[in-house]
C-alpha atoms as a PDB file:
ATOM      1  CA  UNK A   1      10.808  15.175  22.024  1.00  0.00           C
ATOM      2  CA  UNK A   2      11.222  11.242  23.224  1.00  0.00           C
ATOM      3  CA  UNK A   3       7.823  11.428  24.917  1.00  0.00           C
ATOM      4  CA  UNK A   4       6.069  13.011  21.696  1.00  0.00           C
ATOM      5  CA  UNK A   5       7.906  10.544  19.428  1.00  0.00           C
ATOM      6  CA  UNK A   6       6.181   7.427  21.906  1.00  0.00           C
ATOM      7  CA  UNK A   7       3.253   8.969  21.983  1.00  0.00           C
ATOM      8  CA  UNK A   8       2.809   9.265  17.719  1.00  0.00           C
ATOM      9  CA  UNK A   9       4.114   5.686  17.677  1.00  0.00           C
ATOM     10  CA  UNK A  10       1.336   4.681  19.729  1.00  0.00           C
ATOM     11  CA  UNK A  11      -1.536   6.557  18.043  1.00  0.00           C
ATOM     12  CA  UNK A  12      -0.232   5.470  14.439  1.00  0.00           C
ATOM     13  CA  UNK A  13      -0.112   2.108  15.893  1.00  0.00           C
ATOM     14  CA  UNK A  14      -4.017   2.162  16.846  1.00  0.00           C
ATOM     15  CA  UNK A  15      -4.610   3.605  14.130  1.00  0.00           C
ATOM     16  CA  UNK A  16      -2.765   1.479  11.420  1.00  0.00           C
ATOM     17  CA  UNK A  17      -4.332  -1.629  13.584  1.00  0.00           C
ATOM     18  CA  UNK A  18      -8.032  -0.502  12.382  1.00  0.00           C
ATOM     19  CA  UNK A  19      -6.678  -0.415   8.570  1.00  0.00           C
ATOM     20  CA  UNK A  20      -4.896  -4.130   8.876  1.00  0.00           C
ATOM     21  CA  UNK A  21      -1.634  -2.432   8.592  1.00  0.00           C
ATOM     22  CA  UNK A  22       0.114  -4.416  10.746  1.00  0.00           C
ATOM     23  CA  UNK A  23       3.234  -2.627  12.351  1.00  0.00           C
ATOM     24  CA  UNK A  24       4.447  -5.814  13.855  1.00  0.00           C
ATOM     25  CA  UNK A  25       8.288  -6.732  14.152  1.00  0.00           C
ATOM     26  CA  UNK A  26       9.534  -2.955  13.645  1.00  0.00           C
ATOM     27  CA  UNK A  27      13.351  -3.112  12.930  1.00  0.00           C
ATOM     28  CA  UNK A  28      15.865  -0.270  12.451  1.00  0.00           C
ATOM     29  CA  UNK A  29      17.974   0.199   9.376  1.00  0.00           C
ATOM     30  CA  UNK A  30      18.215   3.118   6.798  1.00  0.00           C
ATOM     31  CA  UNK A  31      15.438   2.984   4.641  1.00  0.00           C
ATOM     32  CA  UNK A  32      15.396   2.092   1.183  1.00  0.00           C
ATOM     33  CA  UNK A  33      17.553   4.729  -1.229  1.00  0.00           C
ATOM     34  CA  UNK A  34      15.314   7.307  -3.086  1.00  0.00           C
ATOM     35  CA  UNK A  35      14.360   6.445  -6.586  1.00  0.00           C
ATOM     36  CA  UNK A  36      16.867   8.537  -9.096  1.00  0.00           C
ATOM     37  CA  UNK A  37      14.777  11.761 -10.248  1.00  0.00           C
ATOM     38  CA  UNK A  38      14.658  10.954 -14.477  1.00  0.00           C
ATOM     39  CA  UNK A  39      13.709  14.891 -14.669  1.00  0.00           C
ATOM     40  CA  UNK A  40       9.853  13.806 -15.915  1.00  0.00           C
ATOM     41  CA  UNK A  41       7.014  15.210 -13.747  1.00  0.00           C
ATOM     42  CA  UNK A  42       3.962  13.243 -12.872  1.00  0.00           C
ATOM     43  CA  UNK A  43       0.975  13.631 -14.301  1.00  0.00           C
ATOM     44  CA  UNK A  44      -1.644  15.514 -11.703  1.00  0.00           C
ATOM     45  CA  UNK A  45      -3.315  12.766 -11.256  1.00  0.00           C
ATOM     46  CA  UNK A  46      -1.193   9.364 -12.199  1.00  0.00           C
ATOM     47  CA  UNK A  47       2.081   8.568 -13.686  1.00  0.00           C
ATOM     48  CA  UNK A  48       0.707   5.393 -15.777  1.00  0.00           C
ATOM     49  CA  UNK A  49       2.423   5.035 -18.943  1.00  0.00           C
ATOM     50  CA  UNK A  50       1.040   6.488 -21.897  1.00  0.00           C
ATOM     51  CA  UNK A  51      -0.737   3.249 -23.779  1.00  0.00           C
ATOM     52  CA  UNK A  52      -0.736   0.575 -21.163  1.00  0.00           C
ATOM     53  CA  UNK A  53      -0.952  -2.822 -22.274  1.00  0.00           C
ATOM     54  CA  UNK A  54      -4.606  -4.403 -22.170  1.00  0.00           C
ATOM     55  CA  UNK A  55      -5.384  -7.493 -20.448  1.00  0.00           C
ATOM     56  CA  UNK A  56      -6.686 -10.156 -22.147  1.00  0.00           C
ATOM     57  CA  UNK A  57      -9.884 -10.012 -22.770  1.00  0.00           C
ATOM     58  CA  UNK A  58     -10.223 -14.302 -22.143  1.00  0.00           C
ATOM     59  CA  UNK A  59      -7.679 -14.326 -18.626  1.00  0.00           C
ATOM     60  CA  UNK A  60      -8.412 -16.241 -15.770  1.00  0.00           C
ATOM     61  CA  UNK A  61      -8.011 -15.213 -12.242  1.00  0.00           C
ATOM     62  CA  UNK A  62      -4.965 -17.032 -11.128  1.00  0.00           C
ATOM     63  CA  UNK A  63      -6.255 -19.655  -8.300  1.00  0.00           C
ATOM     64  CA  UNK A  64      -5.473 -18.837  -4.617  1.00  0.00           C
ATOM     65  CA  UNK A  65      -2.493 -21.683  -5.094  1.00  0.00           C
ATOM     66  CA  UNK A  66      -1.074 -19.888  -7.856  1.00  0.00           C
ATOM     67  CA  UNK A  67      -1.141 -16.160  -6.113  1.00  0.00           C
ATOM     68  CA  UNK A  68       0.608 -17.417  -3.507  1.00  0.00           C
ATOM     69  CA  UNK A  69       2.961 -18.433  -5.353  1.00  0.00           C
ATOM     70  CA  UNK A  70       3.131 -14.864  -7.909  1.00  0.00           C
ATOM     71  CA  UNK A  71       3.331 -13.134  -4.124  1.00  0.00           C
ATOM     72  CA  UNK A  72       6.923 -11.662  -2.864  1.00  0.00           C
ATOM     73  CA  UNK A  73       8.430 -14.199   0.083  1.00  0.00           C
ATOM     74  CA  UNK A  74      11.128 -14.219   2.506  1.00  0.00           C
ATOM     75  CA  UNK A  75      13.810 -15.176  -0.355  1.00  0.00           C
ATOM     76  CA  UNK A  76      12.610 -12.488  -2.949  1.00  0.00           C
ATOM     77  CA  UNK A  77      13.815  -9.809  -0.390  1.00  0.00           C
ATOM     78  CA  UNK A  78      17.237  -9.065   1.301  1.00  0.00           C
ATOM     79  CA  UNK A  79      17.402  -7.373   3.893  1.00  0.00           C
ATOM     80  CA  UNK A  80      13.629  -7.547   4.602  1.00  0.00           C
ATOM     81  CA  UNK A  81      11.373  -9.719   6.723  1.00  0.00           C
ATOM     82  CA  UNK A  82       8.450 -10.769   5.455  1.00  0.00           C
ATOM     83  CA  UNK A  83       5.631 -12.402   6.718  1.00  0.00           C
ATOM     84  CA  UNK A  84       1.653 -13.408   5.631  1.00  0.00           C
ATOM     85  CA  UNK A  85      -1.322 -11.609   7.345  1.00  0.00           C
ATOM     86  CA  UNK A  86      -2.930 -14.239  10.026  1.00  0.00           C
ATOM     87  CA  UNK A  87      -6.813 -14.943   9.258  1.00  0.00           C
ATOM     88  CA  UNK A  88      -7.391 -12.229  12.314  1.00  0.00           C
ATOM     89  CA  UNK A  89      -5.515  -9.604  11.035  1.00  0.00           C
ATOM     90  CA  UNK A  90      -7.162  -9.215   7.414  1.00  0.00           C
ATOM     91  CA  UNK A  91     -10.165  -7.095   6.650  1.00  0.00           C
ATOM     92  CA  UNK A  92     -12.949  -7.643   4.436  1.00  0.00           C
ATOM     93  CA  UNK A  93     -14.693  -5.392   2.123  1.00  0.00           C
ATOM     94  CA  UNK A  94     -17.891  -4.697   3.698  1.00  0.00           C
ATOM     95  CA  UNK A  95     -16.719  -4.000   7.117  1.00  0.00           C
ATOM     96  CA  UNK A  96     -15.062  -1.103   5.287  1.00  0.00           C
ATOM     97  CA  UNK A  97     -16.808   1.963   4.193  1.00  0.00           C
ATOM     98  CA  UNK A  98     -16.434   5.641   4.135  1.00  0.00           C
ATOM     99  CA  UNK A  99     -18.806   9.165   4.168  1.00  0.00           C
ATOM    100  CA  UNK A 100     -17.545   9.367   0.189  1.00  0.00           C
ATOM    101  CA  UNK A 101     -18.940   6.858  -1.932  1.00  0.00           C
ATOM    102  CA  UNK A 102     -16.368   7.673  -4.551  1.00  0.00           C
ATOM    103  CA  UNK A 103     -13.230   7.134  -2.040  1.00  0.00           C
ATOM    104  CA  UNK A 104     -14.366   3.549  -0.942  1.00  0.00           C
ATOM    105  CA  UNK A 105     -11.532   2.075  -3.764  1.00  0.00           C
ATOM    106  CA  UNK A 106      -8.484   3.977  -1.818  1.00  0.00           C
ATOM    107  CA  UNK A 107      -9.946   3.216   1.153  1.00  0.00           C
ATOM    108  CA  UNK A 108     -10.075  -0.870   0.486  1.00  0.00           C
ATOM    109  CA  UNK A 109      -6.354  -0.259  -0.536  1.00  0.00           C
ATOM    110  CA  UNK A 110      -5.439   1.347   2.444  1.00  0.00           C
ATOM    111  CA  UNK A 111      -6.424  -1.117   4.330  1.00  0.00           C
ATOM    112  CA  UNK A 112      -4.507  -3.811   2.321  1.00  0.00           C
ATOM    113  CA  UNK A 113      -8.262  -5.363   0.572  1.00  0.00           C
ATOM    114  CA  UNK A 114      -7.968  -5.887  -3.268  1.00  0.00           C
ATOM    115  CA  UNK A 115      -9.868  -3.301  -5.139  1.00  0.00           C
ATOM    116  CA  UNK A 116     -12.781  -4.671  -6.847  1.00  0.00           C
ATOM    117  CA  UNK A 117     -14.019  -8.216  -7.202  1.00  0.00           C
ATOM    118  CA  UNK A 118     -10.391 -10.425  -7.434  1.00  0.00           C
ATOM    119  CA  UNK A 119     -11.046 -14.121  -7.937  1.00  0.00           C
ATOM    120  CA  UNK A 120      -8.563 -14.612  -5.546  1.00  0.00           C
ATOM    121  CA  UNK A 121      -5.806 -12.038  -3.293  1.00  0.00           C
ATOM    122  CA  UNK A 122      -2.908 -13.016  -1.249  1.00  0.00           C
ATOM    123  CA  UNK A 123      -1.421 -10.394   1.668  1.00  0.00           C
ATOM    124  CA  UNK A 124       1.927  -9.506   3.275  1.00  0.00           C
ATOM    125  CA  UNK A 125       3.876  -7.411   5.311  1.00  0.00           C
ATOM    126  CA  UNK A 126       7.180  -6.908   4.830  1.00  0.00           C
ATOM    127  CA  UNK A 127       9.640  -4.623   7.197  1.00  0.00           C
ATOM    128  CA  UNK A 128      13.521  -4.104   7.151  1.00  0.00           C
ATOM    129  CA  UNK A 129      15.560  -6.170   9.386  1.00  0.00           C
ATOM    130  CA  UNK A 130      17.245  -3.610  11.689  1.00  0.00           C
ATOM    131  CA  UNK A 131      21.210  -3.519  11.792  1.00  0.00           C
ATOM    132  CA  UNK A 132      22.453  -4.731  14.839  1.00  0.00           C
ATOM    133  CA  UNK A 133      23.182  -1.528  17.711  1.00  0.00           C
ATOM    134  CA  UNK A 134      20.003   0.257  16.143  1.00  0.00           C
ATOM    135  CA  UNK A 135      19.030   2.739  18.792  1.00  0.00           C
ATOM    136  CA  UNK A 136      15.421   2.011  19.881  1.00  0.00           C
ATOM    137  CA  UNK A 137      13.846   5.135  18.629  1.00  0.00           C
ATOM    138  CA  UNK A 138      15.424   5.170  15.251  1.00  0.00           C
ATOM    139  CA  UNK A 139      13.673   1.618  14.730  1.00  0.00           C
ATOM    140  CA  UNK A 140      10.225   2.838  15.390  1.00  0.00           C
ATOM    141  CA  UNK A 141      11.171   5.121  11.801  1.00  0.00           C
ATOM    142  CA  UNK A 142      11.322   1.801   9.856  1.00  0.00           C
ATOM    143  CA  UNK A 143       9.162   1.997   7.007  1.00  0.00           C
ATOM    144  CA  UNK A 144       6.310  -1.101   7.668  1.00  0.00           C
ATOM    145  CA  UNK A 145       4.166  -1.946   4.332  1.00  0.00           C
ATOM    146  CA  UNK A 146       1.306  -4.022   3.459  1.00  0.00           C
ATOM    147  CA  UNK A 147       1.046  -5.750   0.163  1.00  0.00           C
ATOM    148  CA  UNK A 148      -1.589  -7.443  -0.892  1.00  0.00           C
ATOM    149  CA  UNK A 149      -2.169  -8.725  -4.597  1.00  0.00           C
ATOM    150  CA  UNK A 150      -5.303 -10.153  -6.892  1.00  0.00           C
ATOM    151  CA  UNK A 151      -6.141 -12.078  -9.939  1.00  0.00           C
ATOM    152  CA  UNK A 152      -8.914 -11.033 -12.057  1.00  0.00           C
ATOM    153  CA  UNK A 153     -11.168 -12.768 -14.816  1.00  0.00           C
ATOM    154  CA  UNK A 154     -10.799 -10.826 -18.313  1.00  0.00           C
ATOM    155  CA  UNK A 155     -10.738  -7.115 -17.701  1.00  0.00           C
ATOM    156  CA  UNK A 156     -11.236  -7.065 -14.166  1.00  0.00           C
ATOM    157  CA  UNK A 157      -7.602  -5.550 -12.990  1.00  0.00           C
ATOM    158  CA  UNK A 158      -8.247  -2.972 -15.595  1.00  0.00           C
ATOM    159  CA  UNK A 159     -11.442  -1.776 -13.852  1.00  0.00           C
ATOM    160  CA  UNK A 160     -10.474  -1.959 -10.715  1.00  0.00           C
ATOM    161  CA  UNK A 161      -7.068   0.380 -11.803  1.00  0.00           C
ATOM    162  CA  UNK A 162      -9.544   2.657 -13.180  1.00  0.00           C
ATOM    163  CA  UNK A 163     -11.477   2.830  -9.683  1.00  0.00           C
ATOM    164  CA  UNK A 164      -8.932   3.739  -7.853  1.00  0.00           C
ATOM    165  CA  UNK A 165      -7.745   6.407 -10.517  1.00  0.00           C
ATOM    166  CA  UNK A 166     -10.978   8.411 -10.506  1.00  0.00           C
ATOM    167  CA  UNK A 167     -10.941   7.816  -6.480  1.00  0.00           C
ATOM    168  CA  UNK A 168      -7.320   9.606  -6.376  1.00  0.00           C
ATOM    169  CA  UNK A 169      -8.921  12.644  -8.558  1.00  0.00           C
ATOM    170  CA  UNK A 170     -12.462  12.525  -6.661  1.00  0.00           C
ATOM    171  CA  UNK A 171     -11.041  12.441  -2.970  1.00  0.00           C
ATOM    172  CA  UNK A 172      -7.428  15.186  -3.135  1.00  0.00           C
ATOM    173  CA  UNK A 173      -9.227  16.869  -0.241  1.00  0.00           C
ATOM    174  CA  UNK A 174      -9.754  14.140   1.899  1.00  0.00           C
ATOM    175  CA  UNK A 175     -12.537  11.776   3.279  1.00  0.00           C
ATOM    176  CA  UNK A 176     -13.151   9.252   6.478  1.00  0.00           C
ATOM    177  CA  UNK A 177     -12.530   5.856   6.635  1.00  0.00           C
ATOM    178  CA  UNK A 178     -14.977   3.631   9.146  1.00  0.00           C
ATOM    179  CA  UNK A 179     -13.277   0.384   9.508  1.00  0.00           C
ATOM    180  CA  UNK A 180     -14.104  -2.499  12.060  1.00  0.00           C
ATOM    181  CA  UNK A 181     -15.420   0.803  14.361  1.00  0.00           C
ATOM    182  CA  UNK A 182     -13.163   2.951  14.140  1.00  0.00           C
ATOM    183  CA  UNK A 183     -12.805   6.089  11.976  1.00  0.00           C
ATOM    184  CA  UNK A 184      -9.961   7.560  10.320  1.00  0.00           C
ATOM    185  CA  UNK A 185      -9.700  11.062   8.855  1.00  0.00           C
ATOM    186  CA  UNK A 186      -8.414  10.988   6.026  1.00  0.00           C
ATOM    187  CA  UNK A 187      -6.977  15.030   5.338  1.00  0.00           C
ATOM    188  CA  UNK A 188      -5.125  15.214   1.736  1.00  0.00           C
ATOM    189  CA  UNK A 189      -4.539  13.179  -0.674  1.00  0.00           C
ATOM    190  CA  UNK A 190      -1.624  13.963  -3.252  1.00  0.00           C
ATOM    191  CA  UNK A 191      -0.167  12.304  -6.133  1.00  0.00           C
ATOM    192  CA  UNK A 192       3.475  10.721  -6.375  1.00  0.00           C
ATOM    193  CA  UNK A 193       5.591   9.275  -9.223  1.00  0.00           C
ATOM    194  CA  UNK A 194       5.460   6.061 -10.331  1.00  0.00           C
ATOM    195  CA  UNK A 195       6.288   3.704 -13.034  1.00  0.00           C
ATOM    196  CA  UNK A 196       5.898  -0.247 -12.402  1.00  0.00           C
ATOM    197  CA  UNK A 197       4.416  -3.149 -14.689  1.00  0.00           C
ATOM    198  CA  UNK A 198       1.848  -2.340 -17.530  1.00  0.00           C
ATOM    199  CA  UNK A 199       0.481   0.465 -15.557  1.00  0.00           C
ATOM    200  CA  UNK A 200       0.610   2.209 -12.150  1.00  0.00           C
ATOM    201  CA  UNK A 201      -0.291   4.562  -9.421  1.00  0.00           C
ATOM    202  CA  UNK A 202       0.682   6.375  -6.126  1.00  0.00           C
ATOM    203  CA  UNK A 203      -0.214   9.116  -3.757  1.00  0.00           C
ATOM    204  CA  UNK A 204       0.717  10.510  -0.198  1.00  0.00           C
ATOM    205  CA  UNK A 205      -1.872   9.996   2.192  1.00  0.00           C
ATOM    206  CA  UNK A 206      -1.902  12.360   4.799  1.00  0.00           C
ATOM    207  CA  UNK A 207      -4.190  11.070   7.943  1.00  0.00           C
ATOM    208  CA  UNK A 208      -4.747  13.226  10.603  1.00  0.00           C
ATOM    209  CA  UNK A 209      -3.724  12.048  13.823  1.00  0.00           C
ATOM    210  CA  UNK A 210      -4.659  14.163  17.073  1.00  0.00           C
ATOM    211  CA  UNK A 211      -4.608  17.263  15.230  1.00  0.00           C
ATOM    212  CA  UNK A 212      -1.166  16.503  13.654  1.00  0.00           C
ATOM    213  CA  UNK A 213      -0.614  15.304   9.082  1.00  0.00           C
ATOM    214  CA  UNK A 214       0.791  11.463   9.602  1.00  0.00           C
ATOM    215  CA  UNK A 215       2.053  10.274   6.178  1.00  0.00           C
ATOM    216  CA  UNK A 216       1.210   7.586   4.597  1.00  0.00           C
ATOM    217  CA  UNK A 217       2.409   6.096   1.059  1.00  0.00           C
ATOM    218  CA  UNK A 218       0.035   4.335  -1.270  1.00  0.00           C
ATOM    219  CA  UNK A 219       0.826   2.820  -4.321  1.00  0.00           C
ATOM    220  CA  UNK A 220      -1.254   0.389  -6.827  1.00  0.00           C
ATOM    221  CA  UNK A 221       0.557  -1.177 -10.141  1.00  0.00           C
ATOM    222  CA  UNK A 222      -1.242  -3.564 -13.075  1.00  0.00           C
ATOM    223  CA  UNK A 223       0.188  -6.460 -15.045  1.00  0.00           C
ATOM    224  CA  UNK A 224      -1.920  -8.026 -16.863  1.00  0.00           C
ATOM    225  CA  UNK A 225      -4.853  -9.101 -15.340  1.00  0.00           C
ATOM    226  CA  UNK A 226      -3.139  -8.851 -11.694  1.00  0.00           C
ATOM    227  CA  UNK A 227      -3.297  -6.130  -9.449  1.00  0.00           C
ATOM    228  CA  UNK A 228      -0.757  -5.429  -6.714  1.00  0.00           C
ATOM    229  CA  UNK A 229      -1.070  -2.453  -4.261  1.00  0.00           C
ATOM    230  CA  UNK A 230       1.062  -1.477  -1.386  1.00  0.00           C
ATOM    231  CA  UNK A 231       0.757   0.870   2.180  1.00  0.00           C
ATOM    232  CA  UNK A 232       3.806   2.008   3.550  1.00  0.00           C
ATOM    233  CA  UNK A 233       3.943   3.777   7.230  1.00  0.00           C
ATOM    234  CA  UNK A 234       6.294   4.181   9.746  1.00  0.00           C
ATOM    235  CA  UNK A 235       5.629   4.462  14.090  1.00  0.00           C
ATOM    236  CA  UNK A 236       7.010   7.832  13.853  1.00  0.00           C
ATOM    237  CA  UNK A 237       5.072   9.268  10.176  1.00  0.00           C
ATOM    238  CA  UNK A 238       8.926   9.350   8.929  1.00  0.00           C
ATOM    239  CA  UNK A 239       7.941   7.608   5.798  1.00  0.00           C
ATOM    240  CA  UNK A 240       8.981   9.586   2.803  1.00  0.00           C
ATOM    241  CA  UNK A 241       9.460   7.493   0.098  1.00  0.00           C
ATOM    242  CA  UNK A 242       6.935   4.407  -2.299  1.00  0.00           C
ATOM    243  CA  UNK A 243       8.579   1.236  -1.124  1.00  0.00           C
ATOM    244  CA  UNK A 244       9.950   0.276  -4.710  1.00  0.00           C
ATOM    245  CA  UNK A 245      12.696  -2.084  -3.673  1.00  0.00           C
ATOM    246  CA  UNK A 246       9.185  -4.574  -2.841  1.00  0.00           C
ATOM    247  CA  UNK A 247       7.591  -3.015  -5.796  1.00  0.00           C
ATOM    248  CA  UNK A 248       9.833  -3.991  -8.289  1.00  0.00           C
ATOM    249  CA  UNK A 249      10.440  -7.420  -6.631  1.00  0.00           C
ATOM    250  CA  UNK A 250       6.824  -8.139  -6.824  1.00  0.00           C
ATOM    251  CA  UNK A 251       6.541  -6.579 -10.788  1.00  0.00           C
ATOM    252  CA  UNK A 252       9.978  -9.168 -11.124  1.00  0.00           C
ATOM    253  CA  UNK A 253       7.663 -11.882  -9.331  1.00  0.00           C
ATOM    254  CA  UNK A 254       4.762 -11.890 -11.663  1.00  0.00           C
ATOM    255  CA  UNK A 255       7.179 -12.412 -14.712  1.00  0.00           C
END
């Protein structure tokens, strides 16, 4: 059991690496309590409120000052450590594609890029700080998740939600990702529950790894003409649950 638990660690490590998600600085620690079931069911394909708000119409991108700013830090998180991308470790758009036209949106999520055409984006990664006497093993189950948030001009957020709706309906049975070389098989995709600022999104993400479903959580919410989306994995697939502790920081963040 130890040496198949190293050996998934290591291949969700490569793989993550070739999607930016950076599973650097792994603590233990119980992961975050599971959202209280309100007894609604998700819609099949998104749990976005019924008459999100619009965006206005005249908005300005926030400048990349200003983001940086709106983005979740250290002090907006107990219990967390949280750090920005380095220049090395972030992706851009076209050195990401996939053999489904239609899934190229989820795709640029998953591997932390803002959907669309942002007039600016700022990253993180954010991990729980492990208790102290954490056995070794149960850290690599620490949940590990990219964030990465843009600004839009006018309606821009609102089209790039949109993409990434229709990609969740197009692409349930899967699709490759091809990014910086290496592929990724992307087997299932499945919707979640989710409610967080004017509108909002998530799925489970199952990736096959070596013949074996690794999980991965996905989530996208709008306010106003921003756009933040987030990747949650774990070294061992153990992740289970959206991260909404950093979701709702980040919907508390952009006021």
């Amino acid at each position: 059991m130890r040496s198949r638990t190293l050996r998934q660690a290591a291949t969700a490590t490569a793989a993550a690496a070739s999607l930016a998600l950076l599973l650097t600085a792994c603590g233990g620690g119980d992961a975050d309590k599971p959202a209280k079931d309100d007894g609604k069911k998700a819609d099949a394909s998104a749990s976005a409120p019924a008459a999100p708000a619009k965006s206005d119409s005249n908005a300005k991108a926030l400048s990349a000052a200003d983001l940086e700013k709106r983005i979740i830090e250290q002090a907006d998180l107990k219990g967390h450590k949280v750090q920005k991308f380095k220049a090395s470790e972030s992706l851009a758009a076209d050195t990401v594609s996939t053999d489904k036209a239609a899934c190229k949106p989820l795709a640029d999520a998953l591997a932390a890029i803002s959907t669309g055409t942002p007039g600016a984006s700022a990253q993180r990664k954010a991990v729980e700080v492990p208790k102290k006497g954490t056995d070794p093993m149960t850290a690599l189950s620490t949940p590990v998740t990219s964030l990465v948030l843009g600004s839009y001009d006018a309606d821009g957020a609102e089209q790039a939600f949109a993409s990434l709706k229709a990609a969740g309906e197009a692409c349930t049975g899967g699709f490759t990702i091809i990014a910086a070389g290496e592929k990724n098989k992307i087997t299932k995709v499945a919707p979640d529950t989710l409610t967080a600022g004017d509108e909002a999104l998530a799925w489970t993400v199952a990736r096959d790894m070596d013949g074996e479903s690794f999980p991965t959580k996905l989530a996208v919410f709008r306010k106003g003409n921003n756009l933040a989306s987030f990747v949650t994995l774990s070294m061992t697939g153990a992740v289970k649950e959206q991260p909404k502790t950093l979701i709702d920081a980040q919907v508390a963040k952009l006021g």
